[in-house]
N, C-alpha and C. Protein backbone atom coordinates (compact mmCIF):
# COMPACT_ATOMS: atom_id res chain seq x y z
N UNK A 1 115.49 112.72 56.51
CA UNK A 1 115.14 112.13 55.24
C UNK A 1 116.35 112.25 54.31
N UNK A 2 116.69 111.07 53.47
CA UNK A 2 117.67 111.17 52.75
C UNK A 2 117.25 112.40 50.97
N UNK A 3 118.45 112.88 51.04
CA UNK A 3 118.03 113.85 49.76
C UNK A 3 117.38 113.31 48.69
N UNK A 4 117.55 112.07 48.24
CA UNK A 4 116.80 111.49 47.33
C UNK A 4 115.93 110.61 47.93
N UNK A 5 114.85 110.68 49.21
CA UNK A 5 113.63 109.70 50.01
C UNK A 5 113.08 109.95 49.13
N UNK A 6 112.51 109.02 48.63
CA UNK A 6 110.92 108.73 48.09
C UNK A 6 109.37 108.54 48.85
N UNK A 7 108.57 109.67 48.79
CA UNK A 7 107.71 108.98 50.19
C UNK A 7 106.11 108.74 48.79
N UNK A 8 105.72 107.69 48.87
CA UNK A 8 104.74 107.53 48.34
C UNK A 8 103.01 107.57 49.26
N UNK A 9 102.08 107.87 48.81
CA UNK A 9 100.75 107.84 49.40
C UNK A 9 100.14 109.12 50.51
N UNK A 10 100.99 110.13 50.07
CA UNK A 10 100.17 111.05 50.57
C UNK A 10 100.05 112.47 49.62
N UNK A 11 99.49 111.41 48.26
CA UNK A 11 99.22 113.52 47.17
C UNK A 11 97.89 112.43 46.51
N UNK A 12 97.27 111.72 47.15
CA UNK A 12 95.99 111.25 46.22
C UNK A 12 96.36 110.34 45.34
N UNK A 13 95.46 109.37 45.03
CA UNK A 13 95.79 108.22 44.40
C UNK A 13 96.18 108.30 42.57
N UNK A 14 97.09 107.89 42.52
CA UNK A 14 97.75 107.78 41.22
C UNK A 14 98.47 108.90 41.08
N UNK A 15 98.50 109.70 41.88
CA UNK A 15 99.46 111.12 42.18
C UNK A 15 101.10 110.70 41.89
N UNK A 16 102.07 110.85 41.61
CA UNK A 16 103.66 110.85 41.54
C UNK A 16 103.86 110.99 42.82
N UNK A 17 104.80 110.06 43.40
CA UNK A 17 105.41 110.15 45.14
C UNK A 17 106.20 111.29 45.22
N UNK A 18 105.98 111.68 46.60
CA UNK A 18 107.20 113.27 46.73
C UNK A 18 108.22 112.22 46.61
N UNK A 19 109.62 113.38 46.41
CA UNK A 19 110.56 113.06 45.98
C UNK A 19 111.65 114.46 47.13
N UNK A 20 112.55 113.48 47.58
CA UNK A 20 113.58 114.99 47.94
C UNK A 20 112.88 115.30 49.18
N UNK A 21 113.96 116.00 50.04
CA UNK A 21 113.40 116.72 51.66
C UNK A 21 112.34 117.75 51.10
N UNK A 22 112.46 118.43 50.21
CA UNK A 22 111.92 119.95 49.73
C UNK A 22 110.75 119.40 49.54
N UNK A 23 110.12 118.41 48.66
CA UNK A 23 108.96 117.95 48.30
C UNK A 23 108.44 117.95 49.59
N UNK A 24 109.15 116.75 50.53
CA UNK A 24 108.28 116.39 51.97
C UNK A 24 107.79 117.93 52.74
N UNK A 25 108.89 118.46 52.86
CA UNK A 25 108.95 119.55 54.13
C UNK A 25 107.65 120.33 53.09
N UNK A 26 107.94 120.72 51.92
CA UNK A 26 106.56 121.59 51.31
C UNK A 26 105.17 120.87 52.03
N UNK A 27 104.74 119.31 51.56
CA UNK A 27 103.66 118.77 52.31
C UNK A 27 103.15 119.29 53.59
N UNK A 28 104.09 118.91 54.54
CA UNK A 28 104.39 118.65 55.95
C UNK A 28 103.92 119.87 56.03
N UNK A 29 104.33 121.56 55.61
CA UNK A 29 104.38 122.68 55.86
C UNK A 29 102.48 122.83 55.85
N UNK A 30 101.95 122.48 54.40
CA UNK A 30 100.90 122.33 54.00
C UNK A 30 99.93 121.78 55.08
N UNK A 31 100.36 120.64 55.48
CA UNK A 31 99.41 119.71 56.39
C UNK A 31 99.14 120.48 57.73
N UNK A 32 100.42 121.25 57.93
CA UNK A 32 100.58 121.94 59.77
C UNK A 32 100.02 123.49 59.09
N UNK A 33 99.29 124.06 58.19
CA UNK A 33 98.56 124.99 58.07
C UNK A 33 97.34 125.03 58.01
N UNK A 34 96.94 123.74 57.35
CA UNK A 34 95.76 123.21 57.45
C UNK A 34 95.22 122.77 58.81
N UNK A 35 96.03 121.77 59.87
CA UNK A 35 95.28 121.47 60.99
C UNK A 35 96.00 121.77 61.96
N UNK A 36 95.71 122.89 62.71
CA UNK A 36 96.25 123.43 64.20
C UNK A 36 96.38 122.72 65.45
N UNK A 37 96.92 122.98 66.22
CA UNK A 37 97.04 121.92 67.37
C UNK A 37 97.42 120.87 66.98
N UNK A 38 98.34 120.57 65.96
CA UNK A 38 98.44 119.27 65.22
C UNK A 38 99.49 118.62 65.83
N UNK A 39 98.88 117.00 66.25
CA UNK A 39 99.91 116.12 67.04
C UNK A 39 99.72 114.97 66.50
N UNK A 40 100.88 114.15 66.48
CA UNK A 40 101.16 113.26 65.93
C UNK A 40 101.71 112.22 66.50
N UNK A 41 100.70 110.97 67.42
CA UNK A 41 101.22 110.12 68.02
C UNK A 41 101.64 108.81 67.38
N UNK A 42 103.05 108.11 67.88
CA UNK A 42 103.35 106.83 67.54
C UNK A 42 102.36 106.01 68.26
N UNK A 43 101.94 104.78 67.98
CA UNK A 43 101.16 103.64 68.92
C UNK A 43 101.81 102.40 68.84
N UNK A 44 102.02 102.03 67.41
CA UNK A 44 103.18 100.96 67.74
C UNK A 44 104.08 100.88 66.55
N UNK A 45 104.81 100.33 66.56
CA UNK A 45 106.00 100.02 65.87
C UNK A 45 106.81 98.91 65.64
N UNK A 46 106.63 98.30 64.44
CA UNK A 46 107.47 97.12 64.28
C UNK A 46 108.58 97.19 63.46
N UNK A 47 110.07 96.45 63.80
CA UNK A 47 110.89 96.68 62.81
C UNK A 47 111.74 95.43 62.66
N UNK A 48 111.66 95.21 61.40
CA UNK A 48 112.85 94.53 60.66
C UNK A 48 113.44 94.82 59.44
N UNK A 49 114.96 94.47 59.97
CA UNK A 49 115.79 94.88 59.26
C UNK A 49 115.75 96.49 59.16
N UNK A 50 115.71 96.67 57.54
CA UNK A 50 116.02 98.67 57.06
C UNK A 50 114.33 98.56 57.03
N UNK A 51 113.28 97.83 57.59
CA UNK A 51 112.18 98.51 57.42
C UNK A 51 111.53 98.60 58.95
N UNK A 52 110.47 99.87 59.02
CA UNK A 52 109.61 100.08 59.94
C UNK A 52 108.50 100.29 59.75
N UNK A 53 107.57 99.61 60.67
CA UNK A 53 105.90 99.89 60.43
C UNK A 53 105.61 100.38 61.74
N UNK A 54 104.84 101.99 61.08
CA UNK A 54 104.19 102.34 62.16
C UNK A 54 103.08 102.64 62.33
N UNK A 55 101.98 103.01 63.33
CA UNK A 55 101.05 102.96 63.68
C UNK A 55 100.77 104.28 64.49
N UNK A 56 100.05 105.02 63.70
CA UNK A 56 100.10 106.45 64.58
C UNK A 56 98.35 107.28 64.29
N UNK A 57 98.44 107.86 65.20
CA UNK A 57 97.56 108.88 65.63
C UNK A 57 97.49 110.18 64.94
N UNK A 58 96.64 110.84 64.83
CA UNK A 58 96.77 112.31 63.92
C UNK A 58 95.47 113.62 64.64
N UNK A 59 95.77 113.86 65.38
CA UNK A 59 94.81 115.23 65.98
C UNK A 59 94.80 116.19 65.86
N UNK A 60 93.83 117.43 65.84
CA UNK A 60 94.44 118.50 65.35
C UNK A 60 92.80 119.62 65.09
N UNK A 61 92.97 120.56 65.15
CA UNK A 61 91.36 121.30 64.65
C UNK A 61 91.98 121.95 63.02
N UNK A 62 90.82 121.37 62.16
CA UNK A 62 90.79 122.22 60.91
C UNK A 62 90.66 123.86 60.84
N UNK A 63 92.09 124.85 60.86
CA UNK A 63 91.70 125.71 61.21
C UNK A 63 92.21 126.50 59.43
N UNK A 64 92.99 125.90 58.61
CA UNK A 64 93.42 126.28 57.25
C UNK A 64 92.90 126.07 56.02
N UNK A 65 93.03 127.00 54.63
CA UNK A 65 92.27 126.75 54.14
C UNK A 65 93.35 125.64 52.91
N UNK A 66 94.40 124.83 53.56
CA UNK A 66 95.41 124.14 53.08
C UNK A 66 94.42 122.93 52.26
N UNK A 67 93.60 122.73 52.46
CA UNK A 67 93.04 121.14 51.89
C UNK A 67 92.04 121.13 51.22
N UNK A 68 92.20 122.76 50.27
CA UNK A 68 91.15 123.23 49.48
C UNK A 68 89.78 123.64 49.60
N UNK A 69 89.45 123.70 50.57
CA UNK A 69 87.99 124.60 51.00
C UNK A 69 88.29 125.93 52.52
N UNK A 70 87.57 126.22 52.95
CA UNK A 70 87.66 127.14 53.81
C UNK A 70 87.83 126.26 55.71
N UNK A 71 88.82 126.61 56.56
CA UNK A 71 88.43 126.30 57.49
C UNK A 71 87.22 126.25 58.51
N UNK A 72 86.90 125.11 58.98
CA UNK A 72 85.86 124.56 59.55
C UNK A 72 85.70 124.92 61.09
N UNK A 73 87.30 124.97 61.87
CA UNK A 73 87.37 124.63 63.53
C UNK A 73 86.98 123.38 64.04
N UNK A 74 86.85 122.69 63.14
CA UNK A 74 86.37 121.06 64.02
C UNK A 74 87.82 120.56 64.08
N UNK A 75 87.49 119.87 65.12
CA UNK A 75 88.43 118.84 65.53
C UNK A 75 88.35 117.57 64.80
N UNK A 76 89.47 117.21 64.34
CA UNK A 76 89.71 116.05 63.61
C UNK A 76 90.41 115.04 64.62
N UNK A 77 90.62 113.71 64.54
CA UNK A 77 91.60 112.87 64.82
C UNK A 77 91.22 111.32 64.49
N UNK A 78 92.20 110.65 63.47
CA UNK A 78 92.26 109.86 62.56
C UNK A 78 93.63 109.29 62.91
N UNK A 79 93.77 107.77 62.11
CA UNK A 79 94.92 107.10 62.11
C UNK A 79 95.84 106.71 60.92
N UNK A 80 96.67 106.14 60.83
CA UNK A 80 97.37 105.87 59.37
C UNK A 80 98.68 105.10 59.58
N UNK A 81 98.75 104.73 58.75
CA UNK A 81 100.37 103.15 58.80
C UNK A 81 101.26 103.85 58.08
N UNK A 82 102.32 103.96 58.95
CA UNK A 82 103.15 104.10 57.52
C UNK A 82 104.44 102.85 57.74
N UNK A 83 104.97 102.82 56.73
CA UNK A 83 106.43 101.87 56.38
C UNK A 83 107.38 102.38 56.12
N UNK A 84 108.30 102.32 56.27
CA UNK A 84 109.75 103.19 55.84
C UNK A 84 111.17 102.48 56.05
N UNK A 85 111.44 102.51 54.64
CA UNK A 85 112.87 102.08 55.07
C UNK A 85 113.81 103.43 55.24
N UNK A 86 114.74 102.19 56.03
CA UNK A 86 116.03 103.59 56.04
C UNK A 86 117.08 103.12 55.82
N UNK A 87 117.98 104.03 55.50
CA UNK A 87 119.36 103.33 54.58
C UNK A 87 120.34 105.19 55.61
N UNK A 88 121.53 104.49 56.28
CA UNK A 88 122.37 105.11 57.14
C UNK A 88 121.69 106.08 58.19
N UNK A 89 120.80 105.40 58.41
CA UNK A 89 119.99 106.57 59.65
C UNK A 89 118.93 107.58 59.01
N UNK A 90 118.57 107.00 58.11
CA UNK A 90 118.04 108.50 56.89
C UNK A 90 116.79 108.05 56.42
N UNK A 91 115.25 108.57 56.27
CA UNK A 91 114.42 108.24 55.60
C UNK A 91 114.97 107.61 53.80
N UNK A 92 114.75 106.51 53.32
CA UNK A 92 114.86 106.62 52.15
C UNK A 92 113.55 106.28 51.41
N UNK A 93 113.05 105.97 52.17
CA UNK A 93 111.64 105.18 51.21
C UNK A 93 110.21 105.09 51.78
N UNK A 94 108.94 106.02 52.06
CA UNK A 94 108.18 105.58 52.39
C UNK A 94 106.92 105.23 51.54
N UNK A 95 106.00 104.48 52.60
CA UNK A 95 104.44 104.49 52.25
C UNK A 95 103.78 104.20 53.06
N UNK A 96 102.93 105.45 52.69
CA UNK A 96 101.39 105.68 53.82
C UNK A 96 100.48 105.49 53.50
N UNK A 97 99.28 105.11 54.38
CA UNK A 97 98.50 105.15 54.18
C UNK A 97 97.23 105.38 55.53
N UNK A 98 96.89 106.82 55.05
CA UNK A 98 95.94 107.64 56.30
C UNK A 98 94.40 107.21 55.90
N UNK A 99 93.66 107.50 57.18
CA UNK A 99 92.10 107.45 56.87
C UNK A 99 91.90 108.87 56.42
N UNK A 100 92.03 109.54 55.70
CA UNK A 100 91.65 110.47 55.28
C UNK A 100 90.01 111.15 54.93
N UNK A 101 89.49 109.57 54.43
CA UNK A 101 88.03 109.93 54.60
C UNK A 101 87.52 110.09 55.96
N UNK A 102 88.08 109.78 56.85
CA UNK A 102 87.48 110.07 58.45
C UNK A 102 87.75 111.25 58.47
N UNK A 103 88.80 112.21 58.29
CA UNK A 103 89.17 113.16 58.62
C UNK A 103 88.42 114.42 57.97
N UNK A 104 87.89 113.86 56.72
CA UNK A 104 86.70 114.57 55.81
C UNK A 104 85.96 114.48 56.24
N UNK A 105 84.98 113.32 57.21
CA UNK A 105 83.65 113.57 57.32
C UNK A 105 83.92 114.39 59.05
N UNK A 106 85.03 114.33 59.85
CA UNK A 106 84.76 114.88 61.03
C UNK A 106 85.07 116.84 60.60
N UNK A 107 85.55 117.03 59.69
CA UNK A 107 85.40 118.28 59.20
C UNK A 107 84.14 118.73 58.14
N UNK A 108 83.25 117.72 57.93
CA UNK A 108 82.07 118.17 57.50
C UNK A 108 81.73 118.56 55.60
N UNK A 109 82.93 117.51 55.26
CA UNK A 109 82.89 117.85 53.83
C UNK A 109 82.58 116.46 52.88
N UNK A 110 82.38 115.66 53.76
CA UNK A 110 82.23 114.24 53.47
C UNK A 110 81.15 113.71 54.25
N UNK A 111 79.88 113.50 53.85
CA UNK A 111 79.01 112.65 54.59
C UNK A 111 79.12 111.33 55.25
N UNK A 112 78.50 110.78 56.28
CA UNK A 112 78.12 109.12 56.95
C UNK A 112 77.78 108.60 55.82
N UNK A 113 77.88 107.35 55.34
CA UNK A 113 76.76 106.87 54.37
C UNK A 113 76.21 106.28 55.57
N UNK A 114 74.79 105.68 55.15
CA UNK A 114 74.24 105.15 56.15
C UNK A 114 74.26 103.65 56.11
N UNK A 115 74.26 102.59 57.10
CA UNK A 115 74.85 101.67 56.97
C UNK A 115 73.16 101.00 56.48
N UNK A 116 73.83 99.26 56.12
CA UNK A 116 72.64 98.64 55.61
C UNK A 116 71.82 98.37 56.60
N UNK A 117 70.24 97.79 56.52
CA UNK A 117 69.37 97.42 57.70
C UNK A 117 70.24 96.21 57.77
N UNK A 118 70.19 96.21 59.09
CA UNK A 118 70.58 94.17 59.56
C UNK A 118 69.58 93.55 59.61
């Protein structure tokens, strides 16, 4: 990541984008305390030019109490896009966007709603 990357869409909506490796790596540190066994697959990837879209996987058991309540032990696994440009080989710019509410209700802090009758 370049010293000045900007990564937007992962501190909650209307949140200020991290800023700087230190911002990211703090997250990142955060996220891998919160969910154990945590893996992170590519699925696909498109690129043009300085930009990339990717398509990835997120698994892992809620075993931290990183995401503000107490660990659960459930297994999570959810997906998310991200985009990123890069400027000399270097993150400079992203944005994500995770299912995060999936990842809430398979840890039990977020209910199903129930769908409409058909």
């Amino acid at each position: 990541m370049a010293t000045d990357g900007v990564v937007h869409g992962l501190t909650g909506p209307g949140a200020a984008p991290l800023t700087g490796r230190g911002q990211f790596k703090e997250l990142f540190r955060t996220f891998r305390e919160a969910l154990g066994d945590l893996e992170i697959a590519i699925e696909k990837t498109v690129v043009e030019g300085d930009l990339c879209v990717t398509y990835c996987r997120v698994k892992g058991r809620h075993v931290g109490h990183a995401f503000g309540g107490p660990p659960t032990g459930r297994p999570v696994e959810f997906t998310g896009i991200t985009i990123t440009r890069v400027r000399d080989g270097l993150l400079a710019e992203g944005w994500n966007s995770f299912d995060f509410l999936t990842m809430y209700q398979q840890i039990g802090w977020v209910g199903t709603p129930p769908l409409p009758p058909a």
